[in-house]
C-alpha atoms as a PDB file:
ATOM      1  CA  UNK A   1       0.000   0.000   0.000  1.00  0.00           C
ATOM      2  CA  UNK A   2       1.275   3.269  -1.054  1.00  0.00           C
ATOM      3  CA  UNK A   3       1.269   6.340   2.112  1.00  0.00           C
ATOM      4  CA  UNK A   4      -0.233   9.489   0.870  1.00  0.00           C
ATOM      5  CA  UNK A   5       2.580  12.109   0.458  1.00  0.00           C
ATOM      6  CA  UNK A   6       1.930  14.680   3.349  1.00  0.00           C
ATOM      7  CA  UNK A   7       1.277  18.429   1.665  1.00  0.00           C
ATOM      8  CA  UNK A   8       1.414  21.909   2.768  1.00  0.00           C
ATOM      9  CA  UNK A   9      -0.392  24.030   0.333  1.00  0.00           C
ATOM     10  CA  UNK A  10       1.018  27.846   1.587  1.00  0.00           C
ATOM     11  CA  UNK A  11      -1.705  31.021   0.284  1.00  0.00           C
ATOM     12  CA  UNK A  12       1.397  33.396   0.310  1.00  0.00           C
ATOM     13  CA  UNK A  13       4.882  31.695  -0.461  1.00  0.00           C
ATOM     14  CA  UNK A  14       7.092  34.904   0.880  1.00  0.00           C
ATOM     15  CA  UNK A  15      10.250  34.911   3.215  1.00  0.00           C
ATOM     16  CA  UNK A  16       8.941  32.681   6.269  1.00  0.00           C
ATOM     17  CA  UNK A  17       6.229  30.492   4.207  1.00  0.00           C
ATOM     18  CA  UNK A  18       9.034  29.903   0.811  1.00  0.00           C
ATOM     19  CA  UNK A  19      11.638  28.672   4.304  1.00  0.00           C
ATOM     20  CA  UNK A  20       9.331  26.445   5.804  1.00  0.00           C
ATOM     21  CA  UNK A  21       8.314  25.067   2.268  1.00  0.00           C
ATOM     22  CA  UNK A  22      12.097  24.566   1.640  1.00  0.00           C
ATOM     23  CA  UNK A  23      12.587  22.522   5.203  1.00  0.00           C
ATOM     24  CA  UNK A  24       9.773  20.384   4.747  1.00  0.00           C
ATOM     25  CA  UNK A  25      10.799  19.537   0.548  1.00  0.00           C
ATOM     26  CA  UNK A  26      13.796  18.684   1.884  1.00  0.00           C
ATOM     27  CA  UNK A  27      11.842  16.088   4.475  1.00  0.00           C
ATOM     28  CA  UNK A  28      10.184  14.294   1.567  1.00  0.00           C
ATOM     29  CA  UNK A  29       7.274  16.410   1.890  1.00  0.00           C
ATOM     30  CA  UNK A  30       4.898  17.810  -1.315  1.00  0.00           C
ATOM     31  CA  UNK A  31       4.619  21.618  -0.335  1.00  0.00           C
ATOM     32  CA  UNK A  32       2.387  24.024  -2.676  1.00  0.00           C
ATOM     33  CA  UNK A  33       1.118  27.623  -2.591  1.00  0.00           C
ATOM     34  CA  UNK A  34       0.213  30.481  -4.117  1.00  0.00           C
ATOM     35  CA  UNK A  35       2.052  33.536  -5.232  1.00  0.00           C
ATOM     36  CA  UNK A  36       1.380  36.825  -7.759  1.00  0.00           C
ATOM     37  CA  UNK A  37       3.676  36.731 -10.266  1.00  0.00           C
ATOM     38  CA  UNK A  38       4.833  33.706 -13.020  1.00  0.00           C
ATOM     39  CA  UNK A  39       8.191  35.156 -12.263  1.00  0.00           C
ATOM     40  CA  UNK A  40       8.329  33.699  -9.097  1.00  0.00           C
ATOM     41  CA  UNK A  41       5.963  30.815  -9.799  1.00  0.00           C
ATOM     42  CA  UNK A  42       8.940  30.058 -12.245  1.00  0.00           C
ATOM     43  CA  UNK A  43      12.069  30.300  -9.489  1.00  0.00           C
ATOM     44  CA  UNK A  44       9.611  28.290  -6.979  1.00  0.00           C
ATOM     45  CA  UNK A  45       8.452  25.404  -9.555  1.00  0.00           C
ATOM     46  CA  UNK A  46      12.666  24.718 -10.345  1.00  0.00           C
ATOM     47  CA  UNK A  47      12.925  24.039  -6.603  1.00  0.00           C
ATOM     48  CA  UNK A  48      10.078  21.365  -5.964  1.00  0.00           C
ATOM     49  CA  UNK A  49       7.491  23.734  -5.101  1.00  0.00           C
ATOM     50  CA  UNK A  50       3.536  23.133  -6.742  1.00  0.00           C
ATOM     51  CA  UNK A  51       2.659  26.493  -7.583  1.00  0.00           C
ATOM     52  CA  UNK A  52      -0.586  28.485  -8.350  1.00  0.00           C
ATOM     53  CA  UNK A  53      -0.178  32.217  -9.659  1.00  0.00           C
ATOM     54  CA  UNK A  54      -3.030  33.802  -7.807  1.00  0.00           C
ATOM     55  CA  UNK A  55      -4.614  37.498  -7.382  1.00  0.00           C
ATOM     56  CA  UNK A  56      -5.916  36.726  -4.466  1.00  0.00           C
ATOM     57  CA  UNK A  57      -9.519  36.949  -5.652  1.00  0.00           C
ATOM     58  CA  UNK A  58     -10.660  34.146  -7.462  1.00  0.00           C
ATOM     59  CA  UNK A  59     -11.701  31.169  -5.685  1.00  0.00           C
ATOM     60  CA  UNK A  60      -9.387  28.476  -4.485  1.00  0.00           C
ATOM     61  CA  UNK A  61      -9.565  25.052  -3.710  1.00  0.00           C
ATOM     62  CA  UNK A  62      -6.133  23.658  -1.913  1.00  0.00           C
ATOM     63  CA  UNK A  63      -5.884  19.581  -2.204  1.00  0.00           C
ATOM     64  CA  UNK A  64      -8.293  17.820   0.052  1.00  0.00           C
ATOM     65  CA  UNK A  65      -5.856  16.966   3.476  1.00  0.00           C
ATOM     66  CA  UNK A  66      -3.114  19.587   3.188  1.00  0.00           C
ATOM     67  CA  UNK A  67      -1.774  21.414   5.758  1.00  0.00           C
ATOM     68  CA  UNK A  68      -2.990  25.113   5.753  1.00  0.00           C
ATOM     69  CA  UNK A  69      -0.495  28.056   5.703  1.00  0.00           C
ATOM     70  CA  UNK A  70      -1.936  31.643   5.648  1.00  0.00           C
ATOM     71  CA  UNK A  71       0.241  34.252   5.329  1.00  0.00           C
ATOM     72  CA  UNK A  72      -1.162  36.494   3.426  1.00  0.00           C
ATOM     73  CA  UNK A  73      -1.791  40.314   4.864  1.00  0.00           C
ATOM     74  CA  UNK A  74      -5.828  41.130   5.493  1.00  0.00           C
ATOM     75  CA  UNK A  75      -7.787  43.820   3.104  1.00  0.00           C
ATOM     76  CA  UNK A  76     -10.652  46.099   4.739  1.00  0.00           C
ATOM     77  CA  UNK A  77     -12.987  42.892   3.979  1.00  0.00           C
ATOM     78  CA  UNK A  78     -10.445  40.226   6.521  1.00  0.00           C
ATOM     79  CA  UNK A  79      -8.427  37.973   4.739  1.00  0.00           C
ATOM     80  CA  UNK A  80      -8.541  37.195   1.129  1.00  0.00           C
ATOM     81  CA  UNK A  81      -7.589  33.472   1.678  1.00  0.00           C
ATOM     82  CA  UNK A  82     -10.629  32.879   3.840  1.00  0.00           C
ATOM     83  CA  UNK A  83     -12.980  35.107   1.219  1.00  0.00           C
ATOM     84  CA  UNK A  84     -11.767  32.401  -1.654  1.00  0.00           C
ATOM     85  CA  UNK A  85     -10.955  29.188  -0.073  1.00  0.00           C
ATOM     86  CA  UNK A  86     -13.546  26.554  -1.135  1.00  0.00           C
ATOM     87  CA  UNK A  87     -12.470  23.575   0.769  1.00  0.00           C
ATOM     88  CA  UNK A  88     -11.750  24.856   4.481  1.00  0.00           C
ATOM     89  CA  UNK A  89     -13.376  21.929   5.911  1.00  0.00           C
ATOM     90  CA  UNK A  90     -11.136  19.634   4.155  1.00  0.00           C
ATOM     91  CA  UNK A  91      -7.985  20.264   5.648  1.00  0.00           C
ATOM     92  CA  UNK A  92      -5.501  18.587   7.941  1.00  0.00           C
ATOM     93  CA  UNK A  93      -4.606  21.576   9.913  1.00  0.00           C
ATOM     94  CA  UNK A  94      -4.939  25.735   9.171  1.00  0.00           C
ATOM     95  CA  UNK A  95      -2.230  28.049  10.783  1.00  0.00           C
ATOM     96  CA  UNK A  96      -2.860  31.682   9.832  1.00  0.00           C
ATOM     97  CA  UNK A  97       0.286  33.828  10.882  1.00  0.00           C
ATOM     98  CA  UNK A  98      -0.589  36.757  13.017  1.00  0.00           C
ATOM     99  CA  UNK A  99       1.310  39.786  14.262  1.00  0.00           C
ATOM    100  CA  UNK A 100       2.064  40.833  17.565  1.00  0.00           C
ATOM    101  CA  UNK A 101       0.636  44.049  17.052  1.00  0.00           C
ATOM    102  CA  UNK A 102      -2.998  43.049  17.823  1.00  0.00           C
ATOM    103  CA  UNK A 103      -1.980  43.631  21.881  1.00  0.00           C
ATOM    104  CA  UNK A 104      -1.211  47.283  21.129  1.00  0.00           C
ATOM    105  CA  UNK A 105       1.156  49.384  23.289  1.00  0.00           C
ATOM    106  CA  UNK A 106       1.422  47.320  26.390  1.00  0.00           C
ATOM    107  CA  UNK A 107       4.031  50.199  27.997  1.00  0.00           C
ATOM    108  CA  UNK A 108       7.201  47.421  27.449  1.00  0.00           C
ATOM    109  CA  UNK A 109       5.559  44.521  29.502  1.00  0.00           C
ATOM    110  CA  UNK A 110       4.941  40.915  28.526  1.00  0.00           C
ATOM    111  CA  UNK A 111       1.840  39.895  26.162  1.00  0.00           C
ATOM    112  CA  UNK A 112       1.361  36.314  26.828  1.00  0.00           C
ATOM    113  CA  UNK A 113      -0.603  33.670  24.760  1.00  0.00           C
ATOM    114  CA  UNK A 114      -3.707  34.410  26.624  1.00  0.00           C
ATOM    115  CA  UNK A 115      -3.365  38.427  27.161  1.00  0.00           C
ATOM    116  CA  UNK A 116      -6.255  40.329  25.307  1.00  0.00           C
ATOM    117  CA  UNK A 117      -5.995  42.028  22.538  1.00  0.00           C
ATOM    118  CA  UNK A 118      -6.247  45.376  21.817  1.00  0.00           C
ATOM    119  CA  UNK A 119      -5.532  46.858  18.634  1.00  0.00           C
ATOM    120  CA  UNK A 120      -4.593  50.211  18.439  1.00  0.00           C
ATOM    121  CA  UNK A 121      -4.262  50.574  14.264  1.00  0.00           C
ATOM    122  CA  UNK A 122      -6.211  49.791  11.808  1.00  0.00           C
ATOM    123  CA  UNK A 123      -3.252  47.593  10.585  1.00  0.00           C
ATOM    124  CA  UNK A 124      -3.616  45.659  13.820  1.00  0.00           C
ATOM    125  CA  UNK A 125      -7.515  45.569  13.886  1.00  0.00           C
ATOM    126  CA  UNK A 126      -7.683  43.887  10.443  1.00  0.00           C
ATOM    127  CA  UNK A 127      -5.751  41.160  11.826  1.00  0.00           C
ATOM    128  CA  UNK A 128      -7.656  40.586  14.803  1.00  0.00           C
ATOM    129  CA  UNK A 129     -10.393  40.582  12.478  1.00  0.00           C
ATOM    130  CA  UNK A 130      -8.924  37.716   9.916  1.00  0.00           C
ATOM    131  CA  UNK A 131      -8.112  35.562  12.896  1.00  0.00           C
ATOM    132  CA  UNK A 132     -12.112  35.849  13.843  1.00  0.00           C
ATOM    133  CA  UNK A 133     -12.726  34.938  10.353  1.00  0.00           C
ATOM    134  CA  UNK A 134     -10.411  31.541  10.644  1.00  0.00           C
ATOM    135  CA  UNK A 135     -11.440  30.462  13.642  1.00  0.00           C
ATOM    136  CA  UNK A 136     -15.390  30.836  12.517  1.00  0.00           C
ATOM    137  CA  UNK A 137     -14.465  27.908  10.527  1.00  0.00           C
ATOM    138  CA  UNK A 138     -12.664  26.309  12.441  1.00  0.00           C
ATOM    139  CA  UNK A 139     -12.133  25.789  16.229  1.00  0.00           C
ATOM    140  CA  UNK A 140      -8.641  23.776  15.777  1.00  0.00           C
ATOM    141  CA  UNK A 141      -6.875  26.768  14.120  1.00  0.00           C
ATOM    142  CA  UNK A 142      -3.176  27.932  14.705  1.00  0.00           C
ATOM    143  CA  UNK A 143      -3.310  31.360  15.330  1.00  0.00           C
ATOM    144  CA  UNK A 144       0.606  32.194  14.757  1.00  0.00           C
ATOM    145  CA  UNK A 145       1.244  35.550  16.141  1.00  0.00           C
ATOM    146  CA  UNK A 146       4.875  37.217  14.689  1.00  0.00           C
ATOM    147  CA  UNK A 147       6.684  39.720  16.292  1.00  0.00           C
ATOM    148  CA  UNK A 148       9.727  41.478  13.675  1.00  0.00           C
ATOM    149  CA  UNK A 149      11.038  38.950  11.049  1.00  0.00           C
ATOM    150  CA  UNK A 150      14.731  38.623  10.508  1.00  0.00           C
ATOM    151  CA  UNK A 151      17.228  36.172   8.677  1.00  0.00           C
ATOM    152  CA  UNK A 152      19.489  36.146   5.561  1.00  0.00           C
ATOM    153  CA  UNK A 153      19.058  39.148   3.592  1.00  0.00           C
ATOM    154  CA  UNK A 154      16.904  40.467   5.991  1.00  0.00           C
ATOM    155  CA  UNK A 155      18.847  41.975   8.748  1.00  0.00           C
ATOM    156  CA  UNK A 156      20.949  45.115   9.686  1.00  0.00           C
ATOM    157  CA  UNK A 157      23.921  44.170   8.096  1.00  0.00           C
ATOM    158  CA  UNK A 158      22.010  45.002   4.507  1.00  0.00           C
ATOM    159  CA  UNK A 159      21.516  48.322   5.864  1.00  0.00           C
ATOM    160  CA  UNK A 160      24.740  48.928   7.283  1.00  0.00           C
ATOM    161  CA  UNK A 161      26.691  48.125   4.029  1.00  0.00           C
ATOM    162  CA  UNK A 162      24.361  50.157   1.853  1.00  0.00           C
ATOM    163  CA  UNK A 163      25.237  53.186   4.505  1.00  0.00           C
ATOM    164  CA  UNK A 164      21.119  53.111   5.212  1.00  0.00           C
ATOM    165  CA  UNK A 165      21.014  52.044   8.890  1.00  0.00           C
ATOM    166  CA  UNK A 166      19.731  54.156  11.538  1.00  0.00           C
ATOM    167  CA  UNK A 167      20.419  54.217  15.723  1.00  0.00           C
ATOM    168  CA  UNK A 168      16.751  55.311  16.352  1.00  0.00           C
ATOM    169  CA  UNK A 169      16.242  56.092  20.182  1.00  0.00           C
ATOM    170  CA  UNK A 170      13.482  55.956  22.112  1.00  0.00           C
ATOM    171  CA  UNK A 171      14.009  55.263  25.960  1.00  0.00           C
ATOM    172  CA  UNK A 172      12.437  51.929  27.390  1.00  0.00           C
ATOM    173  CA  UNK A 173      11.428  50.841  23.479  1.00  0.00           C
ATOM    174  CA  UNK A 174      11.977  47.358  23.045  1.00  0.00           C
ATOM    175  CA  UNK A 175      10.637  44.944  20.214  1.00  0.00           C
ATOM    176  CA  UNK A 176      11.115  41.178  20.182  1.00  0.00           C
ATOM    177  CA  UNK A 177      12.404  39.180  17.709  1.00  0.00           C
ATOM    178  CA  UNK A 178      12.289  36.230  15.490  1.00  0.00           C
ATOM    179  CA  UNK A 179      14.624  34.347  12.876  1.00  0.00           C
ATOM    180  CA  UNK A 180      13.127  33.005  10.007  1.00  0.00           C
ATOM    181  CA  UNK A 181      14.658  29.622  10.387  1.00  0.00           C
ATOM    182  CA  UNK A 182      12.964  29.134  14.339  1.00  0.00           C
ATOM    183  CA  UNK A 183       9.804  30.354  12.201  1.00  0.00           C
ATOM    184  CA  UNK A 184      10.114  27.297  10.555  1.00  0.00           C
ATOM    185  CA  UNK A 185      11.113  25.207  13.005  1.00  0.00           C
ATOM    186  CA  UNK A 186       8.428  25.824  14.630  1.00  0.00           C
ATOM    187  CA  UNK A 187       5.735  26.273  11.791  1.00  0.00           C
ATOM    188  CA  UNK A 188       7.153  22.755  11.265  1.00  0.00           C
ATOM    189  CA  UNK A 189       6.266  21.602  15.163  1.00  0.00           C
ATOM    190  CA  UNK A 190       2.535  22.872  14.579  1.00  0.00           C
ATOM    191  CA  UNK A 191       1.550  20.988  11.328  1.00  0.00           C
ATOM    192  CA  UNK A 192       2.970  17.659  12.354  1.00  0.00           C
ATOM    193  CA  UNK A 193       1.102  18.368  15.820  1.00  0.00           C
ATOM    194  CA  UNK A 194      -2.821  18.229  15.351  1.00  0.00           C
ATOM    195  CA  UNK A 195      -3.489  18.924  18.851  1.00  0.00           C
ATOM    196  CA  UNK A 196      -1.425  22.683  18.383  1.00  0.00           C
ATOM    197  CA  UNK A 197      -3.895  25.309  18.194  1.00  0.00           C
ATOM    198  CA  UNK A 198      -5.094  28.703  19.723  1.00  0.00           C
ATOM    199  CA  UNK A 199      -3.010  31.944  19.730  1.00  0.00           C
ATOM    200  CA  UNK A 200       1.233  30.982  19.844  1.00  0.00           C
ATOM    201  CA  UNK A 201       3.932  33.167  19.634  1.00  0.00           C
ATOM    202  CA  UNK A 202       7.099  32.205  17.795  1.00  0.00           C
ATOM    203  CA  UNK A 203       9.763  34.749  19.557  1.00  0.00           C
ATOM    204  CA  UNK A 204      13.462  34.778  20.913  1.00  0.00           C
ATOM    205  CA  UNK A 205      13.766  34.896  24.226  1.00  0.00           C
ATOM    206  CA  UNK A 206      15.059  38.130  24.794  1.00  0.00           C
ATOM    207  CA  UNK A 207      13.656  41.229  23.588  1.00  0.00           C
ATOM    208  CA  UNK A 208      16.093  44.369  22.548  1.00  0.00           C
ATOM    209  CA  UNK A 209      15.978  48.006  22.055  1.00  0.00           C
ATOM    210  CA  UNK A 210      16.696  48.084  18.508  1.00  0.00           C
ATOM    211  CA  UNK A 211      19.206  50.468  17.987  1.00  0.00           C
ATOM    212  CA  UNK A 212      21.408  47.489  20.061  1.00  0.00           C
ATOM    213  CA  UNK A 213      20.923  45.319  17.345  1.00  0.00           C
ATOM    214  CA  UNK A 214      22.298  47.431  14.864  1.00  0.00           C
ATOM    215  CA  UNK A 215      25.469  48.691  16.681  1.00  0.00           C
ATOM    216  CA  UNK A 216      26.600  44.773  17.843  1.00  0.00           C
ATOM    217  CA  UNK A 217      25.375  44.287  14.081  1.00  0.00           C
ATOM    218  CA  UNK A 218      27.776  46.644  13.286  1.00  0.00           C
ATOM    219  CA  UNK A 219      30.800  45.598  14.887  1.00  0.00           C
ATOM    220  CA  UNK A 220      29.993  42.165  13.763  1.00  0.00           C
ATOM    221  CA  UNK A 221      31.193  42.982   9.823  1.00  0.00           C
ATOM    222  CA  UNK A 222      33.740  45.936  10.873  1.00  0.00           C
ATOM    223  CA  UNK A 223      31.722  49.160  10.228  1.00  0.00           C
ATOM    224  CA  UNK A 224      30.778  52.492  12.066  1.00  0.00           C
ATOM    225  CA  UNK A 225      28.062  52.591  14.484  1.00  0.00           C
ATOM    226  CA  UNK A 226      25.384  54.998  13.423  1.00  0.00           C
ATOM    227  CA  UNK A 227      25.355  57.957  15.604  1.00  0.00           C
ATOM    228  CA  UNK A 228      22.707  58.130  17.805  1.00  0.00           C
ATOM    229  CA  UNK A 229      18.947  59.488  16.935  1.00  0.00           C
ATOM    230  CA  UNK A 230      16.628  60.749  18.996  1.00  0.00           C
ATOM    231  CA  UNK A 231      12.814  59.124  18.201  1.00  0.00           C
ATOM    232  CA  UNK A 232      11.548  62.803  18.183  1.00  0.00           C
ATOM    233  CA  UNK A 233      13.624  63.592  15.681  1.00  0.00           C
ATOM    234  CA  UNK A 234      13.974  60.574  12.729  1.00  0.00           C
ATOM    235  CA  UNK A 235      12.241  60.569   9.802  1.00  0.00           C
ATOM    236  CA  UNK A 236      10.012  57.660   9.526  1.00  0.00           C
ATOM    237  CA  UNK A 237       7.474  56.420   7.458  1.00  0.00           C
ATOM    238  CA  UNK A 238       3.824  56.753   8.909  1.00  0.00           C
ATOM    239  CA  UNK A 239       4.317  52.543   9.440  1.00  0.00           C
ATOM    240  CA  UNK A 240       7.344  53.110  11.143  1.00  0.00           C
ATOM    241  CA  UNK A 241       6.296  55.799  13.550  1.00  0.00           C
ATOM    242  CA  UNK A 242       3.892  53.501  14.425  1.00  0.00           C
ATOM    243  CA  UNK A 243       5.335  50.965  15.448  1.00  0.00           C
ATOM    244  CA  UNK A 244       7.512  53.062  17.557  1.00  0.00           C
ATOM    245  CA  UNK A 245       4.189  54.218  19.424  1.00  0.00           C
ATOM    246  CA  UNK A 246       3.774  50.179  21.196  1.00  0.00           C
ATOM    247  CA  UNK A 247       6.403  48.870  23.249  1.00  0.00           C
ATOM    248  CA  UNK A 248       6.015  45.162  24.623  1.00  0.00           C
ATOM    249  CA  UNK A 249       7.724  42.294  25.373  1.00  0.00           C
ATOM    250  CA  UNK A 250       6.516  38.700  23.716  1.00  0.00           C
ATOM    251  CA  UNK A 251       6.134  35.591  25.894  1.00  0.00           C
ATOM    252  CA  UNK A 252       6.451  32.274  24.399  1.00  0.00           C
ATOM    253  CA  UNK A 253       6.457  29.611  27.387  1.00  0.00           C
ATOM    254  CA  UNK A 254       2.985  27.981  26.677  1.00  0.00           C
ATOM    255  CA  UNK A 255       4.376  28.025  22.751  1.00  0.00           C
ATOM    256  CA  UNK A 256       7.219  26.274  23.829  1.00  0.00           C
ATOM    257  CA  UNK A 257       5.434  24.049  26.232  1.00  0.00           C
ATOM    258  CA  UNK A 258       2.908  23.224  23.233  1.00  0.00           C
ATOM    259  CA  UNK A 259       4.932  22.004  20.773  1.00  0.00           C
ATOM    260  CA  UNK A 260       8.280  20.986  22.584  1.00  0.00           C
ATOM    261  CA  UNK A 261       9.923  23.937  20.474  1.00  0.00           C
ATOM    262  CA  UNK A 262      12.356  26.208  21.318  1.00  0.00           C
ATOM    263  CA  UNK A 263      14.356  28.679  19.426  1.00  0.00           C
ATOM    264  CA  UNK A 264      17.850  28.059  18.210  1.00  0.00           C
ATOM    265  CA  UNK A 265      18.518  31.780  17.629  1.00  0.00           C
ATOM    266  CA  UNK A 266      17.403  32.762  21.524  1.00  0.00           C
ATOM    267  CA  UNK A 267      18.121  36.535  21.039  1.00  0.00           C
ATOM    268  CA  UNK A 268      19.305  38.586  18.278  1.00  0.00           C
ATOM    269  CA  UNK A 269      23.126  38.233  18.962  1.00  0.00           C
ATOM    270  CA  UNK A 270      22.696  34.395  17.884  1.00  0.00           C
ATOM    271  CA  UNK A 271      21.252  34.971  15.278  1.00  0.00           C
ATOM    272  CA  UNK A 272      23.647  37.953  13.574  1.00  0.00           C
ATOM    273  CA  UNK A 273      25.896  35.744  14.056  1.00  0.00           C
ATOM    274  CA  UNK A 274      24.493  32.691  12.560  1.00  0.00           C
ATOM    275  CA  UNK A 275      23.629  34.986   9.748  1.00  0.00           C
ATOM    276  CA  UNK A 276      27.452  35.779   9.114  1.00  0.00           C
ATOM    277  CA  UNK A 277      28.679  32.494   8.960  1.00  0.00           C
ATOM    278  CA  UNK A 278      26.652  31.150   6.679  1.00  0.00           C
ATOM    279  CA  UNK A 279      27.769  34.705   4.295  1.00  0.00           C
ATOM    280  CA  UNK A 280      31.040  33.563   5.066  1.00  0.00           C
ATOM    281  CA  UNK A 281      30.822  30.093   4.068  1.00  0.00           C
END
């Protein structure tokens, strides 16, 4: 008797989905998704994946008995995955990744797995409202909530060598972290665990004022530490100044507890450096 191949079908291969997609290929795994553009439908499709180029409007039907994967950001109407999905019912698991920024500014204390939310953007609110939407069809859903995303390509050390990074200082602000790979590690943990479900937080252990991360970033590759500047006085984007405006700290015991996960990267000095080597070879 031939086992059925197990599949993750992804709505929204980007940076963390196209990494756990990668992981699990490399486990024997069938992973397939979506994504906008033949382009990248093209790169994906030479390296295993089963791709569907996708607007994100027209209705979808996954295979019956993958593994779910939303990561796809919510429009004013939720989330376009749930609005187009056919075949919710006939999944194996759904894990819709989240932000922290549904608990708002929580003055630099801890949001756990069970503290409220309370949105304070209307970034923030549309989330809380596509994780309604999932788990109105659904009551075993994997509500994956992200703090800030880092990992090759995707860290100070980009910024620093294009002469772009900023020392931006606020007193007391702190953000936690994540690196893509302990995203899929434990994206990885939650699909091949049926009973993982409910709000989780995939995090380092130690969260960081972020103008730290850039100077040890800094002295990592052998450049000049960006001069200090005051929050008052930086140019940011509207998106930027807002997330300057909430200051928390992410909790992931019960996460860890859940799914017997823990990440390798435990604070962003682990993982700058991890990120180094592997440059170096």
């Amino acid at each position: 008797m031939t086992l059925q191949q197990d599949l993750l079908f992804a709505f929204g291969l980007g940076y963390s989905a196209e990494t756990l997609g990668a992981k699990l290929l490399s486990e024997g795994w069938r992973v397939g998704g979506t994504v906008r553009s033949e382009d990248k439908a093209e790169r994906l499709r030479a390296l295993g994946f089963e791709i569907t180029v996708w607007d994100g409007t027209e209705p979808i039907s996954p295979p019956d008995g993958a593994h779910w994967l939303v990561s796809i950001p919510p429009g004013d109407t939720g989330c376009p995955a749930f609005l187009a999905a056919e075949n919710a019912g006939t999944a194996a698991s759904i894990t819709y990744l989240s932000t922290t920024g549904v608990y708002g500014d929580l003055g630099g204390a801890w949001a756990y797995e069970w503290t409220p939310v309370n949105p304070q953007s209307d970034r923030a609110r549309r989330r809380v409202f596509a994780e309604l939407q999932w788990q109105s069809v659904a009551t075993r859903v994997a509500l994956v909530r992200l703090p800030g995303i880092y990992g090759p390509g995707r860290s100070a050390f980009a910024r620093l060598r294009k002469g772009t990074a900023t020392r931006i200082v606020k007193p007391g602000q702190v953000f936690s972290r994540i690196h893509v790979d302990d995203i899929a590690s434990g994206l990885e943990a939650i699909v091949k665990r049926p009973d993982a479900f409910g709000v989780l937080h995939l995090c380092d252990d130690h969260p960081a004022p972020p103008q730290d991360v850039v100077a040890y970033a800094a002295g990592l590759i052998g450049v000049d530490v960006p001069p200090d500047q005051p929050f008052e006085m930086a140019e940011l984007s509207e998106m930027g100044r807002s997330f300057y405006s909430e200051c928390k700290r992410i909790a992931n015991g019960r996460t860890k507890s859940a799914l017997g996960w823990t990440p390798k990267y435990t604070d962003y000095r682990a993982g700058l450096a991890a990120i180094l080597a592997a440059e170096q070879g």
